[in-house]
N, C-alpha and C. Protein backbone atom coordinates (compact mmCIF):
# COMPACT_ATOMS: atom_id res chain seq x y z
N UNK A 1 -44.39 -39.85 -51.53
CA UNK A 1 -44.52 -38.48 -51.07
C UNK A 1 -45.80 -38.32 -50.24
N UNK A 2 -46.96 -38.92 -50.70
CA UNK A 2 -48.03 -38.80 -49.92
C UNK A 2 -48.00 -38.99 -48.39
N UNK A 3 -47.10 -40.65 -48.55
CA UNK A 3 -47.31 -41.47 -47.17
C UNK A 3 -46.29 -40.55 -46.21
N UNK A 4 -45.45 -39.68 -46.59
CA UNK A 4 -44.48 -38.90 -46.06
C UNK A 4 -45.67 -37.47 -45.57
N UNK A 5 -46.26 -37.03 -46.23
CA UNK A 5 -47.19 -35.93 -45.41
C UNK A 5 -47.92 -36.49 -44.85
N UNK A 6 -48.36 -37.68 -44.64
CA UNK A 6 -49.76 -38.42 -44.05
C UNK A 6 -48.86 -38.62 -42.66
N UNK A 7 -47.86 -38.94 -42.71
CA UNK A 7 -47.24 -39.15 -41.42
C UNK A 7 -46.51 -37.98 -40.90
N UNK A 8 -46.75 -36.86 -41.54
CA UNK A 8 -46.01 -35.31 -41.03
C UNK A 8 -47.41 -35.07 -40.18
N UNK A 9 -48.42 -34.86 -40.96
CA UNK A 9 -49.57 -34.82 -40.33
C UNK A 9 -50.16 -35.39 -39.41
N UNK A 10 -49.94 -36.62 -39.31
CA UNK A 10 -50.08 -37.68 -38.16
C UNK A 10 -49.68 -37.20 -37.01
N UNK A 11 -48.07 -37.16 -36.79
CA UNK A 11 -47.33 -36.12 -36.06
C UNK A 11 -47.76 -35.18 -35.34
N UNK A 12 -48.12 -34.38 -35.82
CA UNK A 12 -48.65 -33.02 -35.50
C UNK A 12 -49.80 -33.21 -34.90
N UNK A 13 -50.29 -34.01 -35.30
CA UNK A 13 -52.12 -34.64 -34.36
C UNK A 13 -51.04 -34.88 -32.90
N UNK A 14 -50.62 -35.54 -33.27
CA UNK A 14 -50.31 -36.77 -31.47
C UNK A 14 -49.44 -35.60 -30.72
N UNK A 15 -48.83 -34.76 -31.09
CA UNK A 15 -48.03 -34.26 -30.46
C UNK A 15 -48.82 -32.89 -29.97
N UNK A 16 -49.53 -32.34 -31.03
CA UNK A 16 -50.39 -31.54 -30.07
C UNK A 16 -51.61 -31.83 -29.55
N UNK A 17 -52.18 -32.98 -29.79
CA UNK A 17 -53.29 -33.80 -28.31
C UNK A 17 -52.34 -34.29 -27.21
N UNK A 18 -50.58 -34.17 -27.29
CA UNK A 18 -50.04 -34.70 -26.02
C UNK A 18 -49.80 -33.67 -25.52
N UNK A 19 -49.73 -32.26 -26.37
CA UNK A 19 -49.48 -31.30 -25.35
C UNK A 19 -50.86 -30.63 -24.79
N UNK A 20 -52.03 -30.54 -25.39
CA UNK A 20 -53.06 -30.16 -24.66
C UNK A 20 -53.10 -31.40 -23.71
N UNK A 21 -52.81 -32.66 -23.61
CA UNK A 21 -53.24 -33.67 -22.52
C UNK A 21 -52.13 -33.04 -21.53
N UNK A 22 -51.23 -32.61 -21.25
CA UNK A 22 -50.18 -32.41 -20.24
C UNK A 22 -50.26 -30.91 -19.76
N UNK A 23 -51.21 -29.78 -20.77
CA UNK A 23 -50.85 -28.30 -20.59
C UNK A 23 -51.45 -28.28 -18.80
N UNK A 24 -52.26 -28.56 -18.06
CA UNK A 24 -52.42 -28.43 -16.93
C UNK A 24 -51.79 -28.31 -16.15
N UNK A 25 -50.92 -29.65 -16.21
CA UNK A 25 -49.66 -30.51 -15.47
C UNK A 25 -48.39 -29.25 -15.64
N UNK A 26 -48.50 -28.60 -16.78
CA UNK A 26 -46.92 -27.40 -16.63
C UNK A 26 -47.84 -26.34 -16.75
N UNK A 27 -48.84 -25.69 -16.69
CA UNK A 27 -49.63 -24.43 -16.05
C UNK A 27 -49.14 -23.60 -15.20
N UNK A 28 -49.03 -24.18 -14.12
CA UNK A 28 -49.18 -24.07 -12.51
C UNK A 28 -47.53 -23.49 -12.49
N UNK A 29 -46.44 -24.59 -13.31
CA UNK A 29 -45.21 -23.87 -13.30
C UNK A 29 -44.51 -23.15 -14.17
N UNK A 30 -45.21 -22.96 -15.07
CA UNK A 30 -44.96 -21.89 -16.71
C UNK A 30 -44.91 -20.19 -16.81
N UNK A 31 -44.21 -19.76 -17.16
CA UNK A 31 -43.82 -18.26 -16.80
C UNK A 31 -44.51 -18.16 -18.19
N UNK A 32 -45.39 -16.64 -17.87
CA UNK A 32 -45.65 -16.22 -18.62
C UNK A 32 -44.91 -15.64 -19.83
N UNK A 33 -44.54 -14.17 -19.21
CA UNK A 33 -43.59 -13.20 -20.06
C UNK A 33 -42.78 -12.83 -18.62
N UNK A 34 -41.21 -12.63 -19.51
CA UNK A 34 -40.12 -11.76 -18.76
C UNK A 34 -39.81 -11.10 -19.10
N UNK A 35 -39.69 -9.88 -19.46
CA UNK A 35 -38.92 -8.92 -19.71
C UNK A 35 -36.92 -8.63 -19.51
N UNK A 36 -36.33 -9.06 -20.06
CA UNK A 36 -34.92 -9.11 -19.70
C UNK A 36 -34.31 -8.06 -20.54
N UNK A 37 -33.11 -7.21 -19.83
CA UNK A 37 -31.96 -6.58 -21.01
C UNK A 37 -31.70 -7.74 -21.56
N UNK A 38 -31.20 -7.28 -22.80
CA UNK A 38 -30.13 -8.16 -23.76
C UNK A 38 -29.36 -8.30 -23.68
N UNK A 39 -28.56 -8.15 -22.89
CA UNK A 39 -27.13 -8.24 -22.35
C UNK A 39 -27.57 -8.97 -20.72
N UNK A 40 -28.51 -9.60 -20.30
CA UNK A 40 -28.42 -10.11 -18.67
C UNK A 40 -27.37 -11.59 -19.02
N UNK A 41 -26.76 -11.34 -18.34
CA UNK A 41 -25.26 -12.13 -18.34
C UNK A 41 -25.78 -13.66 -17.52
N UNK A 42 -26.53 -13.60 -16.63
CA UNK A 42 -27.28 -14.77 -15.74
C UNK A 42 -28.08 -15.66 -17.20
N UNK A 43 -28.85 -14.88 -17.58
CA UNK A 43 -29.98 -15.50 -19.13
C UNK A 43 -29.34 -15.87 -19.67
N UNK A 44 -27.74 -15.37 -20.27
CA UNK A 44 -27.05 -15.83 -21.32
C UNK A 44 -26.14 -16.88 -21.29
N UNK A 45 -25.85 -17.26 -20.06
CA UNK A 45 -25.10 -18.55 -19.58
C UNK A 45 -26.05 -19.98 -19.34
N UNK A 46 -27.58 -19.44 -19.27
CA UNK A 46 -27.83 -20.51 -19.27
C UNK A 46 -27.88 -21.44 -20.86
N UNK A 47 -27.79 -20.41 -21.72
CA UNK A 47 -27.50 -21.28 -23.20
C UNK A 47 -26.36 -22.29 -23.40
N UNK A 48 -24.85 -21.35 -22.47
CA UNK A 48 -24.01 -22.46 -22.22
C UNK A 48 -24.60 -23.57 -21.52
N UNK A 49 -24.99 -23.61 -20.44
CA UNK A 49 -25.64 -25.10 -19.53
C UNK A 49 -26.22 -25.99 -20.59
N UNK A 50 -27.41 -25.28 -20.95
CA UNK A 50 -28.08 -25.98 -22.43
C UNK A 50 -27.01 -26.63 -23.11
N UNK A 51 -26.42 -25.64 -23.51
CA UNK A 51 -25.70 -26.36 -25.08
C UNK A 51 -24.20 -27.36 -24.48
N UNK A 52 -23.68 -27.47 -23.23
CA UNK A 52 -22.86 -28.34 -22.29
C UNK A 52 -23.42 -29.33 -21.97
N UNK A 53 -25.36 -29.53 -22.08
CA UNK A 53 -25.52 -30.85 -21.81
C UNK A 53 -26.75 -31.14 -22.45
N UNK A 54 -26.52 -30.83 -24.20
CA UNK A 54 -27.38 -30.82 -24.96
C UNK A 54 -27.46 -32.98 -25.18
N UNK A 55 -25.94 -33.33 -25.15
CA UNK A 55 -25.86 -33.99 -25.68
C UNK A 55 -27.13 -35.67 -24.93
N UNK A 56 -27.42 -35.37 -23.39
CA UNK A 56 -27.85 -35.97 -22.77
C UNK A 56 -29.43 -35.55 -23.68
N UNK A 57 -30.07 -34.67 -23.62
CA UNK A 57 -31.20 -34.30 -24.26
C UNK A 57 -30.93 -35.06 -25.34
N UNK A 58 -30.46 -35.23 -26.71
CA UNK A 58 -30.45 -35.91 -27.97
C UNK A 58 -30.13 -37.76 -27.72
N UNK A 59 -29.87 -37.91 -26.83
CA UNK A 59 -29.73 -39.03 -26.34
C UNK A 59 -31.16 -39.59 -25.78
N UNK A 60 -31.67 -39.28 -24.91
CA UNK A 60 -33.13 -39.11 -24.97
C UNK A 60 -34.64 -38.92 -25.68
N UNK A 61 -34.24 -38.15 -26.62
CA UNK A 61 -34.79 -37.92 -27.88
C UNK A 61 -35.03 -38.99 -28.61
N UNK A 62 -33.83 -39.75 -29.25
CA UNK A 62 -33.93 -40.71 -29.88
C UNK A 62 -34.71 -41.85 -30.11
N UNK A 63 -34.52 -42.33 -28.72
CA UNK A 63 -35.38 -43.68 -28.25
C UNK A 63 -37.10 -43.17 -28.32
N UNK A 64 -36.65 -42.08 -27.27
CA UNK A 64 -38.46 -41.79 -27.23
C UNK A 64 -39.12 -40.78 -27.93
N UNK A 65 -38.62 -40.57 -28.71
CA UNK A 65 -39.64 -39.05 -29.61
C UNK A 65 -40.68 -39.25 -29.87
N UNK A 66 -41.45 -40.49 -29.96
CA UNK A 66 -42.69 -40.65 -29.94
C UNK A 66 -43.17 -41.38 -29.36
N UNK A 67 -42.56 -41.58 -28.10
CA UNK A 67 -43.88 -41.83 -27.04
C UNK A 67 -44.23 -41.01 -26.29
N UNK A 68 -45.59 -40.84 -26.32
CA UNK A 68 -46.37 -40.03 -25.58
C UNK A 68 -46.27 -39.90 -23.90
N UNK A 69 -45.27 -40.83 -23.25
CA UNK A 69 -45.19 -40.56 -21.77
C UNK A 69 -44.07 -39.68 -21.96
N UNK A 70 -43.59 -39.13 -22.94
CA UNK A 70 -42.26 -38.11 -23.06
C UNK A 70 -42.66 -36.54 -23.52
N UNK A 71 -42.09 -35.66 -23.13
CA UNK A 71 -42.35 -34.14 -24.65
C UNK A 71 -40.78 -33.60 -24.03
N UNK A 72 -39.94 -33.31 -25.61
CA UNK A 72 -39.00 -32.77 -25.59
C UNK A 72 -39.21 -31.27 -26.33
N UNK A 73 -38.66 -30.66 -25.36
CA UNK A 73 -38.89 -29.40 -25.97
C UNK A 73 -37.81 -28.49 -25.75
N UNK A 74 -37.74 -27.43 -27.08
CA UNK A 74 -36.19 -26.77 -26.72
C UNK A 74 -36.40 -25.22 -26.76
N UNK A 75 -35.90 -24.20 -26.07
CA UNK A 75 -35.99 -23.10 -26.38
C UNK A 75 -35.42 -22.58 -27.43
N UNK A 76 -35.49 -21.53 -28.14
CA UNK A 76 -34.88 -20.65 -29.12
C UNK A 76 -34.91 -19.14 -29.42
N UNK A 77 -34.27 -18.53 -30.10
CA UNK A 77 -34.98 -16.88 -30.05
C UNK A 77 -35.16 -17.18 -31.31
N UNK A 78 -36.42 -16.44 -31.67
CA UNK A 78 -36.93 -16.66 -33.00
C UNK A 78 -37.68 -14.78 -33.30
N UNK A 79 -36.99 -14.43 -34.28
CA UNK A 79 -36.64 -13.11 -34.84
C UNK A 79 -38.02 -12.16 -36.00
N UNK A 80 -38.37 -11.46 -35.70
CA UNK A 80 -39.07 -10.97 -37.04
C UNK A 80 -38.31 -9.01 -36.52
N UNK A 81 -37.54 -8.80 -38.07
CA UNK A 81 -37.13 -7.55 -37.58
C UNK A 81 -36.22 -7.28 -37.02
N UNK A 82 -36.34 -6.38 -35.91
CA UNK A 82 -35.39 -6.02 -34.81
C UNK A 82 -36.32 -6.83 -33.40
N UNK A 83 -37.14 -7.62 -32.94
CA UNK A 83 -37.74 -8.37 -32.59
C UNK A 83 -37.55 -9.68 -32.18
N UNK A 84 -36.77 -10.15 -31.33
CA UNK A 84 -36.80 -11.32 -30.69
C UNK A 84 -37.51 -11.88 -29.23
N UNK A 85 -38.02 -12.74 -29.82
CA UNK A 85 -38.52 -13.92 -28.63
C UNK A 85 -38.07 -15.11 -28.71
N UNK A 86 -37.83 -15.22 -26.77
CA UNK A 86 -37.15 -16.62 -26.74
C UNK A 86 -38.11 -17.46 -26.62
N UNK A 87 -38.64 -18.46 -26.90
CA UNK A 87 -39.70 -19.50 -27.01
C UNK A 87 -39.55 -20.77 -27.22
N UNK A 88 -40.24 -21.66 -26.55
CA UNK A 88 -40.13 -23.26 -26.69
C UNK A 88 -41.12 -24.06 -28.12
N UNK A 89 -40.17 -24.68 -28.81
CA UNK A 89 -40.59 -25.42 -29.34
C UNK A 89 -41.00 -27.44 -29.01
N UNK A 90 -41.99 -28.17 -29.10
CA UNK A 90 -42.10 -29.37 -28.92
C UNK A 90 -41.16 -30.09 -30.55
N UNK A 91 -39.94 -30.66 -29.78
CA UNK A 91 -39.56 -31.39 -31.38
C UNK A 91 -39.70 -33.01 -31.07
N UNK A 92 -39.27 -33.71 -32.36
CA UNK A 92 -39.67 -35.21 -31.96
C UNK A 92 -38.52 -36.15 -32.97
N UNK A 93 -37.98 -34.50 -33.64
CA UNK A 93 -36.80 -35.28 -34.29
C UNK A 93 -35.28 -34.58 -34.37
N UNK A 94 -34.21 -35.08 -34.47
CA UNK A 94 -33.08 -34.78 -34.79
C UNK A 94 -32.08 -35.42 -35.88
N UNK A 95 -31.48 -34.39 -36.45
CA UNK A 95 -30.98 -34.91 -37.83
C UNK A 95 -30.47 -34.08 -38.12
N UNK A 96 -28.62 -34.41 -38.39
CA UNK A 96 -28.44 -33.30 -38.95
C UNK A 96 -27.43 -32.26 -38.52
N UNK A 97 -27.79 -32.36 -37.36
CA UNK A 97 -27.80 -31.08 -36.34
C UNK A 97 -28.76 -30.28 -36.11
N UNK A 98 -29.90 -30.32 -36.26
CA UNK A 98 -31.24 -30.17 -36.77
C UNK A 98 -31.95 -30.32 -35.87
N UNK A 99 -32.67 -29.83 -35.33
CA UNK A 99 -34.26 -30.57 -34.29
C UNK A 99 -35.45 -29.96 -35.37
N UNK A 100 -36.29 -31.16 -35.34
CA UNK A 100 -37.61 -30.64 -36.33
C UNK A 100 -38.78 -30.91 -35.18
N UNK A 101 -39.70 -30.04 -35.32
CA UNK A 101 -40.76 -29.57 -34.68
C UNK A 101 -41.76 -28.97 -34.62
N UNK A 102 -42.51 -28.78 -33.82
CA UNK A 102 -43.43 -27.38 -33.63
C UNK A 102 -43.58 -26.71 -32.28
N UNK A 103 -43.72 -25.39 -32.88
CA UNK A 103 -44.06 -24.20 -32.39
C UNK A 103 -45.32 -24.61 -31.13
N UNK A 104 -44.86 -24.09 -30.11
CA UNK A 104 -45.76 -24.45 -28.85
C UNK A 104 -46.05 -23.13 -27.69
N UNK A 105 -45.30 -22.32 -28.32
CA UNK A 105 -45.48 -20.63 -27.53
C UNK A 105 -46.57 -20.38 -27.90
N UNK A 106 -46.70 -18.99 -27.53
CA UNK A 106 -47.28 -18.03 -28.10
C UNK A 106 -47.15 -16.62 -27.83
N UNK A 107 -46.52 -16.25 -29.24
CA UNK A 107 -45.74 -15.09 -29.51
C UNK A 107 -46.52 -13.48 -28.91
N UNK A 108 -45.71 -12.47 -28.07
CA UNK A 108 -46.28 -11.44 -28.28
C UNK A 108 -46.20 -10.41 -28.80
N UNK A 109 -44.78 -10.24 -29.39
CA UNK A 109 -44.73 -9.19 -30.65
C UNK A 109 -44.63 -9.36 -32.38
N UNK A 110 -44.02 -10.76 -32.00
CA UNK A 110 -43.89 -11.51 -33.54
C UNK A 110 -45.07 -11.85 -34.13
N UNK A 111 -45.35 -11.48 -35.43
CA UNK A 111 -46.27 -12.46 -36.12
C UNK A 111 -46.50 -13.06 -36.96
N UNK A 112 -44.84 -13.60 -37.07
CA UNK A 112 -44.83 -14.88 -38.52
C UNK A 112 -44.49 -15.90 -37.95
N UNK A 113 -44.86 -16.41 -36.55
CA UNK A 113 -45.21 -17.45 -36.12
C UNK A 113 -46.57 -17.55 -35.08
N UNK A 114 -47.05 -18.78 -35.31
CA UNK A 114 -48.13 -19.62 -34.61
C UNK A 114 -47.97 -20.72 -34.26
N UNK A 115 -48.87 -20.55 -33.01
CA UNK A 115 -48.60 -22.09 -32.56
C UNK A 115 -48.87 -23.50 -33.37
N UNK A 116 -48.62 -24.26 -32.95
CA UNK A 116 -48.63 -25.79 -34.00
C UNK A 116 -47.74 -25.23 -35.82
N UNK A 117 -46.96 -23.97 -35.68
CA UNK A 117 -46.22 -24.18 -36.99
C UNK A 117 -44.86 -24.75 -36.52
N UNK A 118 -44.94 -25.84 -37.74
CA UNK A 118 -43.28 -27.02 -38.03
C UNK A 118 -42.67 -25.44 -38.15
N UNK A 119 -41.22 -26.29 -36.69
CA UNK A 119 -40.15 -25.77 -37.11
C UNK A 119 -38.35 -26.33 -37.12
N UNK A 120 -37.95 -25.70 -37.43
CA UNK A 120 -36.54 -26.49 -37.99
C UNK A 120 -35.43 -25.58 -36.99
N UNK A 121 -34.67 -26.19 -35.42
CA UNK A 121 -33.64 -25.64 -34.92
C UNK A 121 -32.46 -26.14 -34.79
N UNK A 122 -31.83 -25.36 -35.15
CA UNK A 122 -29.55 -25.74 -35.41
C UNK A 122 -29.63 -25.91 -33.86
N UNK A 123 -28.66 -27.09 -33.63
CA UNK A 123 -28.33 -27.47 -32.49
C UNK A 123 -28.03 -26.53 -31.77
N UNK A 124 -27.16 -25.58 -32.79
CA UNK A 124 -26.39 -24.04 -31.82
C UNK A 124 -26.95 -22.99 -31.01
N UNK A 125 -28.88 -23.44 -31.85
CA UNK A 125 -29.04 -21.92 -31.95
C UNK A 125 -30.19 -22.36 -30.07
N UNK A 126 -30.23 -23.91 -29.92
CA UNK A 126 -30.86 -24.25 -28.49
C UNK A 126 -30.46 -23.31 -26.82
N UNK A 127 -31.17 -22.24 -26.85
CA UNK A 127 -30.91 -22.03 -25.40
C UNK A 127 -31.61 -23.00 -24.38
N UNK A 128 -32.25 -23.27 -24.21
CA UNK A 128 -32.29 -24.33 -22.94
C UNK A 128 -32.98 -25.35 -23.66
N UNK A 129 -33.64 -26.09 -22.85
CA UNK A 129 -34.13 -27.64 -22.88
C UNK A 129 -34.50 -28.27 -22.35
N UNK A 130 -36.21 -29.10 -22.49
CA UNK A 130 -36.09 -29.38 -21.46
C UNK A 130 -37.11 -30.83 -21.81
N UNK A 131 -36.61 -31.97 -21.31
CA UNK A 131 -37.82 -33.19 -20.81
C UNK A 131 -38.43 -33.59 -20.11
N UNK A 132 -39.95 -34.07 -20.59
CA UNK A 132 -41.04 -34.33 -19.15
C UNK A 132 -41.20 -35.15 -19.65
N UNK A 133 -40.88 -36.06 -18.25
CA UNK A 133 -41.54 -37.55 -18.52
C UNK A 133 -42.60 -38.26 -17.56
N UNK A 134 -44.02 -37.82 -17.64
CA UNK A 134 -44.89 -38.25 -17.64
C UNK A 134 -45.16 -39.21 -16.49
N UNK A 135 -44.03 -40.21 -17.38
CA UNK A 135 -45.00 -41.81 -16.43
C UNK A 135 -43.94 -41.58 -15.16
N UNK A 136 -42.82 -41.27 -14.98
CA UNK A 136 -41.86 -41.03 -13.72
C UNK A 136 -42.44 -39.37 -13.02
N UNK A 137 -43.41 -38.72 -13.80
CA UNK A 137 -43.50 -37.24 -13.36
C UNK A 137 -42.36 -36.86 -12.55
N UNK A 138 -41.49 -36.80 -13.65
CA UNK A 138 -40.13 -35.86 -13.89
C UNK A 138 -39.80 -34.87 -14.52
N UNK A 139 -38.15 -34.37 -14.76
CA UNK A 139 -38.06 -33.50 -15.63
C UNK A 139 -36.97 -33.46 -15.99
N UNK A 140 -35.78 -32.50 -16.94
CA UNK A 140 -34.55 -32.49 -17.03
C UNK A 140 -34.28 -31.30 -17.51
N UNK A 141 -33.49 -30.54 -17.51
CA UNK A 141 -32.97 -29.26 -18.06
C UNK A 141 -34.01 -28.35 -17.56
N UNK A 142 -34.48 -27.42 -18.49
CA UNK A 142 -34.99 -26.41 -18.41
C UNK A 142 -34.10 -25.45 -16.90
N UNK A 143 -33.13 -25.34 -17.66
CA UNK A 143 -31.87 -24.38 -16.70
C UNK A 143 -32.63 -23.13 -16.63
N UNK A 144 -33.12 -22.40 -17.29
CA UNK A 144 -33.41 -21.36 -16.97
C UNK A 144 -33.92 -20.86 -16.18
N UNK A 145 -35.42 -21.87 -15.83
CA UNK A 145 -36.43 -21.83 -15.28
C UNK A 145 -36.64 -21.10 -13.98
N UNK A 146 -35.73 -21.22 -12.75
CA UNK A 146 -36.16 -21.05 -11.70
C UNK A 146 -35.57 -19.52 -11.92
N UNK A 147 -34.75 -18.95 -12.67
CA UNK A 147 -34.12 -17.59 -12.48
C UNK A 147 -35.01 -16.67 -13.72
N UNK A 148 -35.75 -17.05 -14.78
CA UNK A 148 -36.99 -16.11 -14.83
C UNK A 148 -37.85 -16.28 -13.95
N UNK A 149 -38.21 -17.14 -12.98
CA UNK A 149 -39.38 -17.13 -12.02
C UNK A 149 -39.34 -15.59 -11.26
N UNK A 150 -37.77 -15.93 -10.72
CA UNK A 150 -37.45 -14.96 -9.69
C UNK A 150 -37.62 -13.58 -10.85
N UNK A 151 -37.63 -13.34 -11.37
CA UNK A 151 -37.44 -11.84 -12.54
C UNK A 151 -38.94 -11.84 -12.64
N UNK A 152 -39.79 -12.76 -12.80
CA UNK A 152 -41.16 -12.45 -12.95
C UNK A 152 -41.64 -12.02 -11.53
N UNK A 153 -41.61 -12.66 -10.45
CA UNK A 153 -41.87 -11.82 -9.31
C UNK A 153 -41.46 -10.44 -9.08
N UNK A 154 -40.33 -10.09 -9.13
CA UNK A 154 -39.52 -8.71 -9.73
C UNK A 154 -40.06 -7.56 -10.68
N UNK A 155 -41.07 -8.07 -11.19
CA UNK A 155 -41.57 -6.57 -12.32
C UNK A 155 -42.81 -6.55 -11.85
């Protein structure tokens, strides 16, 4: 049991010194806040895209969840209340149907989450997705991306 938290903890070191080593590198292209109805029909299809080519993301995952020229990360809405935010988590595992992880937002109305808290997402519940890989300075998914850009210029 020990050597099992010593290496949960371990984890959580490397993965958030890989995301402060990379936060620069996605700065420059990271949306702050969007404001969307709940019903925008454009936002809500991109969960289909996500979840139509989740399976390439978990395929990816596998091999590399812990190497550091990789960060997989998945969006989700994560709830307190009548209160949702959609937000990216960094995960490094799958199981299950399961992605385990942490919390890599930072929330602005919720506050039973923080950043660097482990979290646990159902394959179902993934709206987008996305991988950076480092040593190719690439990327994959993150469907959403360019159509909150355009909505953030917009308000």
């Amino acid at each position: 049991m020990m050597n099992k938290q010593f290496v949960v903890c371990l984890l959580s070191i490397v993965f958030a010194t890989t995301a402060c080593k990379h936060a620069k590198k996605e700065e420059a292209g990271s949306i702050k806040t969007v404001m969307l109805d709940t019903d925008d029909a454009k936002f809500l299809a991109f969960k289909d895209t996500a979840q139509a080519h989740i399976g390439q993301f978990i395929d990816s995952l596998k091999p590399h969840a812990l190497d550091s020229n990789y960060r997989f990360l998945v969006k989700s809405d994560f709830v307190e209340g009548k209160k949702h935010e959609h937000m990216w988590s960094v995960v490094y595992k799958y199981n299950d149907s399961t992605f385990t992880g942490i919390f890599a937002d930072s929330a602005l109305d919720l506050h039973n989450i923080q950043p660097g808290a482990p979290v646990l997402i159902k394959q179902g519940e993934v709206e987008d997705w996305a991988i950076y890989d480092y040593k190719r300075n690439t990327d994959l998914g993150n469907f959403s991306d360019k159509y909150l850009k355009s909505k953030k210029k917009s308000q």
